[in-house]
Protein backbone atom coordinates (compact mmCIF):
# COMPACT_ATOMS: atom_id res chain seq x y z
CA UNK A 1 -28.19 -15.48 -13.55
CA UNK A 2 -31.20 -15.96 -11.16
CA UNK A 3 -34.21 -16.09 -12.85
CA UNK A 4 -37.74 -16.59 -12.03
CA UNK A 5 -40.21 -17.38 -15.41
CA UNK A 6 -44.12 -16.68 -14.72
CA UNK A 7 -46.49 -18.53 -17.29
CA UNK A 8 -43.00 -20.97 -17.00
CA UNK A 9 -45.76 -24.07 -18.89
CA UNK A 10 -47.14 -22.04 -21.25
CA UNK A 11 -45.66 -22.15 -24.69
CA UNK A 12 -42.87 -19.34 -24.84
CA UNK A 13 -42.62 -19.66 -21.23
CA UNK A 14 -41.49 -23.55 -21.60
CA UNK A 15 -39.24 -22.54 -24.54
CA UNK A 16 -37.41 -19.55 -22.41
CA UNK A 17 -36.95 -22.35 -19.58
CA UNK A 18 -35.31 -24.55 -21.44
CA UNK A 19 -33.11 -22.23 -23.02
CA UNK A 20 -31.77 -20.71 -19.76
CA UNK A 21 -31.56 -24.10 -18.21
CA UNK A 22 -29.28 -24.62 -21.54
CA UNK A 23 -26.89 -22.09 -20.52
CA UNK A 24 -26.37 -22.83 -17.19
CA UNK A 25 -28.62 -20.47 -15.58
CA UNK A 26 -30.82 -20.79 -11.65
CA UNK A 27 -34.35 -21.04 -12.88
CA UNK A 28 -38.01 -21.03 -10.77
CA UNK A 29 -40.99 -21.52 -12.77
CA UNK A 30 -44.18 -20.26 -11.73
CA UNK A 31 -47.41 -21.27 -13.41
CA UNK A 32 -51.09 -21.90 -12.26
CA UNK A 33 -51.74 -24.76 -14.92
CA UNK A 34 -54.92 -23.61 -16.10
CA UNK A 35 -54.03 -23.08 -19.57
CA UNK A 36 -49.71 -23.54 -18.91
CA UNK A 37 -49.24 -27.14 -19.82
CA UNK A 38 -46.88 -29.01 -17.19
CA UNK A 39 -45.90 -31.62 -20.22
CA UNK A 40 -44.09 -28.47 -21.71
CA UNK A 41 -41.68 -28.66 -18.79
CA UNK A 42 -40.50 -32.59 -19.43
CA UNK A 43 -37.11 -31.76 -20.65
CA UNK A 44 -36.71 -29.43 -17.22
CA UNK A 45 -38.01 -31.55 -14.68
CA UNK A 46 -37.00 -34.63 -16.07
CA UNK A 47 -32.78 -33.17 -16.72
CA UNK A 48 -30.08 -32.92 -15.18
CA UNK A 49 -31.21 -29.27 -14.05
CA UNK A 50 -33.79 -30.78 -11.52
CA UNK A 51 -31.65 -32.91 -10.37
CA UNK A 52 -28.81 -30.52 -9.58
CA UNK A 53 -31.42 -27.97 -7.81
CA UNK A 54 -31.27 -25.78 -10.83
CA UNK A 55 -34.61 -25.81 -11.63
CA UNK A 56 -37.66 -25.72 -9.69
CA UNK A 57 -41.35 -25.31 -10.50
CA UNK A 58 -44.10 -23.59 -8.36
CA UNK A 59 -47.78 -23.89 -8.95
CA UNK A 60 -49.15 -20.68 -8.25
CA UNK A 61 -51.36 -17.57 -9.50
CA UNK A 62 -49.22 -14.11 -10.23
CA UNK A 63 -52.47 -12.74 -8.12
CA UNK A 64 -52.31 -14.83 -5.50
CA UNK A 65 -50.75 -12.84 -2.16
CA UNK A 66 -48.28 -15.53 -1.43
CA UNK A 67 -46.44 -14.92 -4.95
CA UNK A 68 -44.69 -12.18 -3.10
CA UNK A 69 -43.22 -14.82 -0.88
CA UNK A 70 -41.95 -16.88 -3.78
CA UNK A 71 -40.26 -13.83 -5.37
CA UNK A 72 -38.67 -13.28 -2.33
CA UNK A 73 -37.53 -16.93 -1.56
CA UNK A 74 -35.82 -17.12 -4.61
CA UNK A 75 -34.58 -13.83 -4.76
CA UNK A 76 -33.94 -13.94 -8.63
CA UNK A 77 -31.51 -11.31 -10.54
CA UNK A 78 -34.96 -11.22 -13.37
CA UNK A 79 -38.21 -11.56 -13.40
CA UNK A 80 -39.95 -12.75 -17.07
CA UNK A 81 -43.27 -11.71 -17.38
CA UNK A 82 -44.99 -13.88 -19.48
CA UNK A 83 -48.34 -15.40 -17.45
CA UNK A 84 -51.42 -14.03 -18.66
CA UNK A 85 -54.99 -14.76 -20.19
CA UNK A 86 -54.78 -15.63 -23.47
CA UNK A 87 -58.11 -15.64 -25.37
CA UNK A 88 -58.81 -12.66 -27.12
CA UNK A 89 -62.62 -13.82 -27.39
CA UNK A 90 -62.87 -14.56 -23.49
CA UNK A 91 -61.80 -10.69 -22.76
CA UNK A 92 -64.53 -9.80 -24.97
CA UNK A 93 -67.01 -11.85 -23.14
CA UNK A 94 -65.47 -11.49 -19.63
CA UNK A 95 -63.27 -8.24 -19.82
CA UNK A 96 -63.05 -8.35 -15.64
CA UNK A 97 -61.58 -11.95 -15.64
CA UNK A 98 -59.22 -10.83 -18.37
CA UNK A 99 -58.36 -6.98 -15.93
CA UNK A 100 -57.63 -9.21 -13.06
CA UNK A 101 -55.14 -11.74 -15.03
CA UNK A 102 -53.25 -9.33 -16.76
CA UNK A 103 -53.61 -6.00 -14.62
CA UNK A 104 -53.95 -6.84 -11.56
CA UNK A 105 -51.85 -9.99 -12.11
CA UNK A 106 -49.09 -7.63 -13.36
CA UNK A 107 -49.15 -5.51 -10.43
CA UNK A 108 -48.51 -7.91 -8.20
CA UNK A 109 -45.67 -9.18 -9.90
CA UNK A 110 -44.41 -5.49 -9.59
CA UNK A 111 -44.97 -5.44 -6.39
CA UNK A 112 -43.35 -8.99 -5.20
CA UNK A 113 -40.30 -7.38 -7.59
CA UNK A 114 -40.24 -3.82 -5.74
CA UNK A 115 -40.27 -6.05 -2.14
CA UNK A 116 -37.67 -8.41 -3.10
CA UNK A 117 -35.18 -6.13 -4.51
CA UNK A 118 -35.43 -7.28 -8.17
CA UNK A 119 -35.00 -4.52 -10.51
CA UNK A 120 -35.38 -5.91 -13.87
CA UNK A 121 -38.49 -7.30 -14.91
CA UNK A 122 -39.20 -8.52 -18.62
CA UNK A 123 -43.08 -7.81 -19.62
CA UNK A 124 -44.38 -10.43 -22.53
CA UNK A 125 -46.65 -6.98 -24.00
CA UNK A 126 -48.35 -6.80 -27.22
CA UNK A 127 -47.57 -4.87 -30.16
CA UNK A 128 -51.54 -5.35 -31.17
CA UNK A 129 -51.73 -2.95 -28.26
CA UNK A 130 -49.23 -0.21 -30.11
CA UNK A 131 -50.08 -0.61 -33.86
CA UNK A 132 -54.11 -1.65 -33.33
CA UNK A 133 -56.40 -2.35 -36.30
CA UNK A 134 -54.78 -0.33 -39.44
CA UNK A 135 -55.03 -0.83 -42.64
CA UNK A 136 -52.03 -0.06 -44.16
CA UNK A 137 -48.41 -0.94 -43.26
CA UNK A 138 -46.55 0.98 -40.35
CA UNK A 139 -42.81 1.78 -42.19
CA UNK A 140 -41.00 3.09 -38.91
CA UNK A 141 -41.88 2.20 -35.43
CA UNK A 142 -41.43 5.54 -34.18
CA UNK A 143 -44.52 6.63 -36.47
CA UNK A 144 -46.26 4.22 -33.88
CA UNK A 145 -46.75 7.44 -31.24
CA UNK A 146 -50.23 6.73 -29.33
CA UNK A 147 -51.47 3.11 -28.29
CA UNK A 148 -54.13 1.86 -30.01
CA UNK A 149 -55.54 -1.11 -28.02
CA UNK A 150 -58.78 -2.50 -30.07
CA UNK A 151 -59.81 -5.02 -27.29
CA UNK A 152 -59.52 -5.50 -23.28
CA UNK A 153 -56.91 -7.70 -23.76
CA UNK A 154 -54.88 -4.97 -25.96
CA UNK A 155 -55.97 -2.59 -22.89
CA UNK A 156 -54.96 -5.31 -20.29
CA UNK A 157 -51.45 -5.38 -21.93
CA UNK A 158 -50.80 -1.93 -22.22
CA UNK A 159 -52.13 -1.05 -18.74
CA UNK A 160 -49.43 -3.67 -17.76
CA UNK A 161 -46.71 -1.51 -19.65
CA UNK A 162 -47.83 1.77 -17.74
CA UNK A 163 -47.68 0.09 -14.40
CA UNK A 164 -44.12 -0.79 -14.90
CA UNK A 165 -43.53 2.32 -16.04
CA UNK A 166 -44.86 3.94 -12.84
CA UNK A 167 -42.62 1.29 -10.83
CA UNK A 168 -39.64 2.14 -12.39
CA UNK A 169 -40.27 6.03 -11.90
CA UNK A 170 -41.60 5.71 -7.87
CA UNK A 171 -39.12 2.55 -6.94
CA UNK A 172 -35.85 2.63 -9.51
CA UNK A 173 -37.00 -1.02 -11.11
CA UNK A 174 -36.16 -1.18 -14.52
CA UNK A 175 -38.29 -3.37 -17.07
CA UNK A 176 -38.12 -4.14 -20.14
CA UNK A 177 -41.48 -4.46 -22.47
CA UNK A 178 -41.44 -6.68 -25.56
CA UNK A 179 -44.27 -6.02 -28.00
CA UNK A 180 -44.53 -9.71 -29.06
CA UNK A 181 -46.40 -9.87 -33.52
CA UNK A 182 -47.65 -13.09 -33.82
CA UNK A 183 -45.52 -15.25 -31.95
CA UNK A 184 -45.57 -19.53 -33.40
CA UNK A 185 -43.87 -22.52 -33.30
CA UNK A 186 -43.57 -26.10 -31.40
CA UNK A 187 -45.75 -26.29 -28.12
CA UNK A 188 -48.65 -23.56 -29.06
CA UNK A 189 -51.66 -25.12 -28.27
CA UNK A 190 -53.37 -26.37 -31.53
CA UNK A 191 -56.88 -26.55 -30.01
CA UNK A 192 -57.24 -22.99 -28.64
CA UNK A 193 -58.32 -20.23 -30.81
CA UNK A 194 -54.90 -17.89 -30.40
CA UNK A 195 -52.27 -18.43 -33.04
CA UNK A 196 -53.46 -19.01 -36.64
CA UNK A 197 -50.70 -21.21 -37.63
CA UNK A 198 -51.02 -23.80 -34.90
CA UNK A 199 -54.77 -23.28 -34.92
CA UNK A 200 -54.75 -24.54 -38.45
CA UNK A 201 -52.22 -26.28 -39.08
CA UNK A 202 -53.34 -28.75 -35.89
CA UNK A 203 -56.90 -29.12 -37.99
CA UNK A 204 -55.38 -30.35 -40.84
CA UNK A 205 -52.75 -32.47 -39.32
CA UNK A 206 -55.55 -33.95 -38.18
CA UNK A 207 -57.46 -34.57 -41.32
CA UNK A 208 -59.89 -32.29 -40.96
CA UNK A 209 -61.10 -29.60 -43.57
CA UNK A 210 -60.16 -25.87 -41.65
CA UNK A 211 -61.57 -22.34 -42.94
CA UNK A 212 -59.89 -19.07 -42.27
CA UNK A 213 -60.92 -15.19 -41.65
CA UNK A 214 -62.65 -13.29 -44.61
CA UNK A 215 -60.70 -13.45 -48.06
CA UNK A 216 -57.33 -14.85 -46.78
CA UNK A 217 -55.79 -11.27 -46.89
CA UNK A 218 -55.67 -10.42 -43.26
CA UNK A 219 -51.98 -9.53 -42.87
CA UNK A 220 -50.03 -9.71 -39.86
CA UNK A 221 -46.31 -10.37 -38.69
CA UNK A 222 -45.68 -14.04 -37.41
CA UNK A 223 -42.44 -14.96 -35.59
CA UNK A 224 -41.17 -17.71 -34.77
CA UNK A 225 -40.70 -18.87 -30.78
CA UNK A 226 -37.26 -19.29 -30.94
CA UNK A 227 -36.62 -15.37 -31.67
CA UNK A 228 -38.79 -14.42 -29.33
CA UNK A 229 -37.41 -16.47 -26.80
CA UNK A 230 -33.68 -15.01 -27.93
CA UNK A 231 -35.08 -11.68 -27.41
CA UNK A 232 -36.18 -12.23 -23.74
CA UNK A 233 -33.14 -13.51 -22.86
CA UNK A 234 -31.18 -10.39 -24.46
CA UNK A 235 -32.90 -7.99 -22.47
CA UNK A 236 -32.53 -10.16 -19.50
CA UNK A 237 -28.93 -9.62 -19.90
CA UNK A 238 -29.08 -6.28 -20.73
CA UNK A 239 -27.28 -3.48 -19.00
CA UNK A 240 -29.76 -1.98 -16.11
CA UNK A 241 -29.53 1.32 -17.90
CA UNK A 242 -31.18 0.10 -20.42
CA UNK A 243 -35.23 0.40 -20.23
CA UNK A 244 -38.21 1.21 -22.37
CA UNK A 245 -40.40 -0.67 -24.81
CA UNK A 246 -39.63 -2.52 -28.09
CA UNK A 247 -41.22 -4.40 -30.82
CA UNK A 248 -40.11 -8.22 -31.57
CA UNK A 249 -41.48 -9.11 -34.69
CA UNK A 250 -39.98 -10.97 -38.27
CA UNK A 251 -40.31 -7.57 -39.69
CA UNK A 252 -42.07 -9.19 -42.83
CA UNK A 253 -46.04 -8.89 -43.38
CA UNK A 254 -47.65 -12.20 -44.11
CA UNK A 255 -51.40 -12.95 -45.54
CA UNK A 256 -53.16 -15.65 -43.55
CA UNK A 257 -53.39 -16.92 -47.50
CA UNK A 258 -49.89 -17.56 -47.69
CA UNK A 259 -49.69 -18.67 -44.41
CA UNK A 260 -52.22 -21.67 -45.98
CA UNK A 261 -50.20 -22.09 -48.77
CA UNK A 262 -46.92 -22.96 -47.25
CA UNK A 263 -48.89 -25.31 -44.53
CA UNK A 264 -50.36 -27.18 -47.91
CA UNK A 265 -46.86 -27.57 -48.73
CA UNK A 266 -45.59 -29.14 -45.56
CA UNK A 267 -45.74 -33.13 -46.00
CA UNK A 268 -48.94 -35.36 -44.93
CA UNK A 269 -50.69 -31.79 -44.68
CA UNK A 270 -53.80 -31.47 -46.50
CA UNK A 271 -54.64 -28.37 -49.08
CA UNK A 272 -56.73 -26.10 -46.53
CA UNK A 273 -61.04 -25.28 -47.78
CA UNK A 274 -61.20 -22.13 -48.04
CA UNK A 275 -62.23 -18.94 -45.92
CA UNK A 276 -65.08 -17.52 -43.86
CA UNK A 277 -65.62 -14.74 -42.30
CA UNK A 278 -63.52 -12.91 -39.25
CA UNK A 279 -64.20 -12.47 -35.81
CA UNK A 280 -65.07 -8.95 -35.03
CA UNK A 281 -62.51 -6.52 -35.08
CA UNK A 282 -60.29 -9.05 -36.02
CA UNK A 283 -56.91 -6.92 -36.44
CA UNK A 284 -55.23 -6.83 -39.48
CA UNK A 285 -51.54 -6.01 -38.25
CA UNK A 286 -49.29 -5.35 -40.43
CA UNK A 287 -45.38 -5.72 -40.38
CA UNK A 288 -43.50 -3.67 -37.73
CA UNK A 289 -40.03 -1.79 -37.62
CA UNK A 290 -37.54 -3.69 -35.24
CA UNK A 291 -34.93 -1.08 -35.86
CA UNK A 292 -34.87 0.02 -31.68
CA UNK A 293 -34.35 -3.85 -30.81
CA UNK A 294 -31.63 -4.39 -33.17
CA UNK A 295 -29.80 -0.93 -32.29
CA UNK A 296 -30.44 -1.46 -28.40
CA UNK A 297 -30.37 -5.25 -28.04
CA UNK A 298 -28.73 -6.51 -30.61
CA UNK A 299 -30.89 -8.70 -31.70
CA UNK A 300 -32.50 -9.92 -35.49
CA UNK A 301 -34.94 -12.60 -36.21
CA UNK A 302 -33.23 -15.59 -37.96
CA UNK A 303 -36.08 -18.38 -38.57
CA UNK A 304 -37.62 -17.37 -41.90
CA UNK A 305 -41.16 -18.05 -42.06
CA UNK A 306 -41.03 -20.80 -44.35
CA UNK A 307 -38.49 -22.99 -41.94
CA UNK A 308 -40.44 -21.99 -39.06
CA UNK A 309 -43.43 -23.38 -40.54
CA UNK A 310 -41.63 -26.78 -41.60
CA UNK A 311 -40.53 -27.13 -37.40
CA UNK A 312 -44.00 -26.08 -36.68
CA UNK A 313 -45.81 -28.65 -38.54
CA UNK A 314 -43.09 -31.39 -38.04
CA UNK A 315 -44.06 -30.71 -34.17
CA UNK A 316 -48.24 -31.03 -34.92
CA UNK A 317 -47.61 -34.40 -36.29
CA UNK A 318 -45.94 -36.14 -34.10
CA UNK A 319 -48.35 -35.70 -31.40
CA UNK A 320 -49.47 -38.58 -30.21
CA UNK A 321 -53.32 -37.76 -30.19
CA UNK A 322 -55.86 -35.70 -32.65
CA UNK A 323 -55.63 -32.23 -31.82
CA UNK A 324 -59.49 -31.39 -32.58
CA UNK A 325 -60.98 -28.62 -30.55
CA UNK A 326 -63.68 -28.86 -28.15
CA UNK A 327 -65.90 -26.61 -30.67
CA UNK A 328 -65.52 -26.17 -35.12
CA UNK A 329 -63.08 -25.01 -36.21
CA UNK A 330 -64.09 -21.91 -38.23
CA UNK A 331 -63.50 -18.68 -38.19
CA UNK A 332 -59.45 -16.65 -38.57
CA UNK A 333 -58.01 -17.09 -34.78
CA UNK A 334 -56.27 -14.33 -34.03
CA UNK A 335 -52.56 -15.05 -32.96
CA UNK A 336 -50.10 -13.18 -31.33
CA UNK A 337 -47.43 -14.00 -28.61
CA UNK A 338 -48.45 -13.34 -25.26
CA UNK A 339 -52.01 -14.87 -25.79
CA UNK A 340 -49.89 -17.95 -25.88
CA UNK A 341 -47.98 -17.09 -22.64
CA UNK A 342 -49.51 -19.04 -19.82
């Protein structure tokens, strides 16, 4: 298989790479390295794929004109989705730097796909985009019938799924949208606000006291980067019949006050402070049916939350450097996959 990764540094877009490098697949990268870290893709550029022509990494915007070019040069059998802007807080502030990252971003990568022949296309969406701000727990997904986007990057993200949609109706492509939960693990950037188990678990790694959102029982549905990444490459290989949208989550609805609890437990991690209160709107998202991805893909989540939290904090201390952020770290940061993309 041919396949071309966008947001290839970021941290499931590294973690993808490496596992289709792993099985023997053609891979191009594509990043802009603003927030994609190029030290993610060591173990690619540095292996044996590199050498043999295998892999190959461009540094370039999805927006920029001359993406179509790369699309084309390649000519890949898939396209993975997974560059975007990441900060919740920054679509808030600058909701037209956010629309042209992740809409207009996304339509280009439609349209290099449409020009180049490339039919599948795998979209990194968000199920905070579906299932919204409730405050109860969603039993089936199907119940899940209207979007409920509760920020521009929600909006951003489902806009992207409708524009794929209208490819795939006007020009025969045929994508596949994952609705990442909370997506963690190894190479999610401690020092950013997205992803409350990196987010504070780097703090106390670090030695430093952390607080999370309101009274530690904001629930949501963490999963760990390895299923994700499993996921991707599933409906990469899917048959090209086979289109539509689906949830990849653990299934299992976590309190950010357990989520403390097992990070105490980890060794050399300190017992977290406390709490304080949420950002605004700060989503409390429940777990989420996976029924459709098992039926149509075939595929479960198999890192339980307390192993993926072991790997994850293994991974925060052997950096070799503090991971403090540039401002305090208070407030819940509110995680989910494709904020970590790119």
């Amino acid at each position: 298989m041919r396949a071309l990764v966008t947001g290839a540094a970021g941290f499931i877009g590294s973690t993808l790479v490496d596992r289709l490098l792993s099985e023997g697949h053609q891979v191009a990268g594509v990043d802009n390295l603003h927030s994609g870290d190029a030290a993610n893709l060591d173990l690619a550029r540095g292996g044996e794929a590199a050498r043999s022509g295998r892999f190959t990494l461009v540094r370039i915007d999805i927006g920029n004109p001359d993406f179509v070019d790369v699309v084309a040069g390649f000519n890949p059998d898939v396209v993975f989705h997974l560059a975007a802007q990441v900060d919740l807080r920054r679509s808030v502030v600058d909701p037209f730097f956010d629309a042209r990252t992740n809409v207009l971003g996304t339509i280009n990568v439609c349209e290099a796909s449409r020009r180049a022949g490339v039919r599948r296309i795998v979209y990194a969406s968000s199920a905070e985009s579906w299932y919204g701000a409730p405050h109860h727990l969603q039993e089936e997904e199907e119940e899940c019938s209207s979007p409920a986007p509760r920020s521009p990057y929600a909006a951003a993200k489902l806009a992207g799924e409708f524009y794929l949609g209208a490819y795939a109706d006007m020009y025969g492509l045929t994508p596949i949208s994952l609705a990442l939960a909370d997506v963690y693990g190894p190479r999610q950037d401690p020092r950013g606000r997205p992803g409350a188990i990196a987010f504070v678990g780097g703090a106390l790694a670090d030695g430093r006291p952390t607080e999370a959102g309101g009274d530690g029982t904001a629930v949501r549905d963490y999963v760990y980067v390895d299923d994700v990444v499993d996921a991707f490459v599933r409906a990469g290989q899917a048959p090209v019949s086979l289109t539509g949208s689906y949830v990849i989550a653990s299934g299992r609805s976590t309190t950010i006050a357990e989520v403390h609890r097992l990070l105490a437990f980890s060794p050399q991690i300190p017992d977290p402070s406390g709490f304080a209160e949420p950002f605004a709107d700060d989503p409390h998202l429940p777990y989420s049916d996976i029924g459709r991805a098992r039926r149509d893909l075939g595929w479960v989540p198999v890192v339980d939350l307390v192993e993926g939290i072991r790997r994850t904090a293994q991974w925060l201390r052997a950096l070799p450097e503090p991971v403090s952020p540039a401002d305090p770290v208070v407030g819940c940061p509110v995680g989910e996959e494709a904020r970590s993309a790119s």
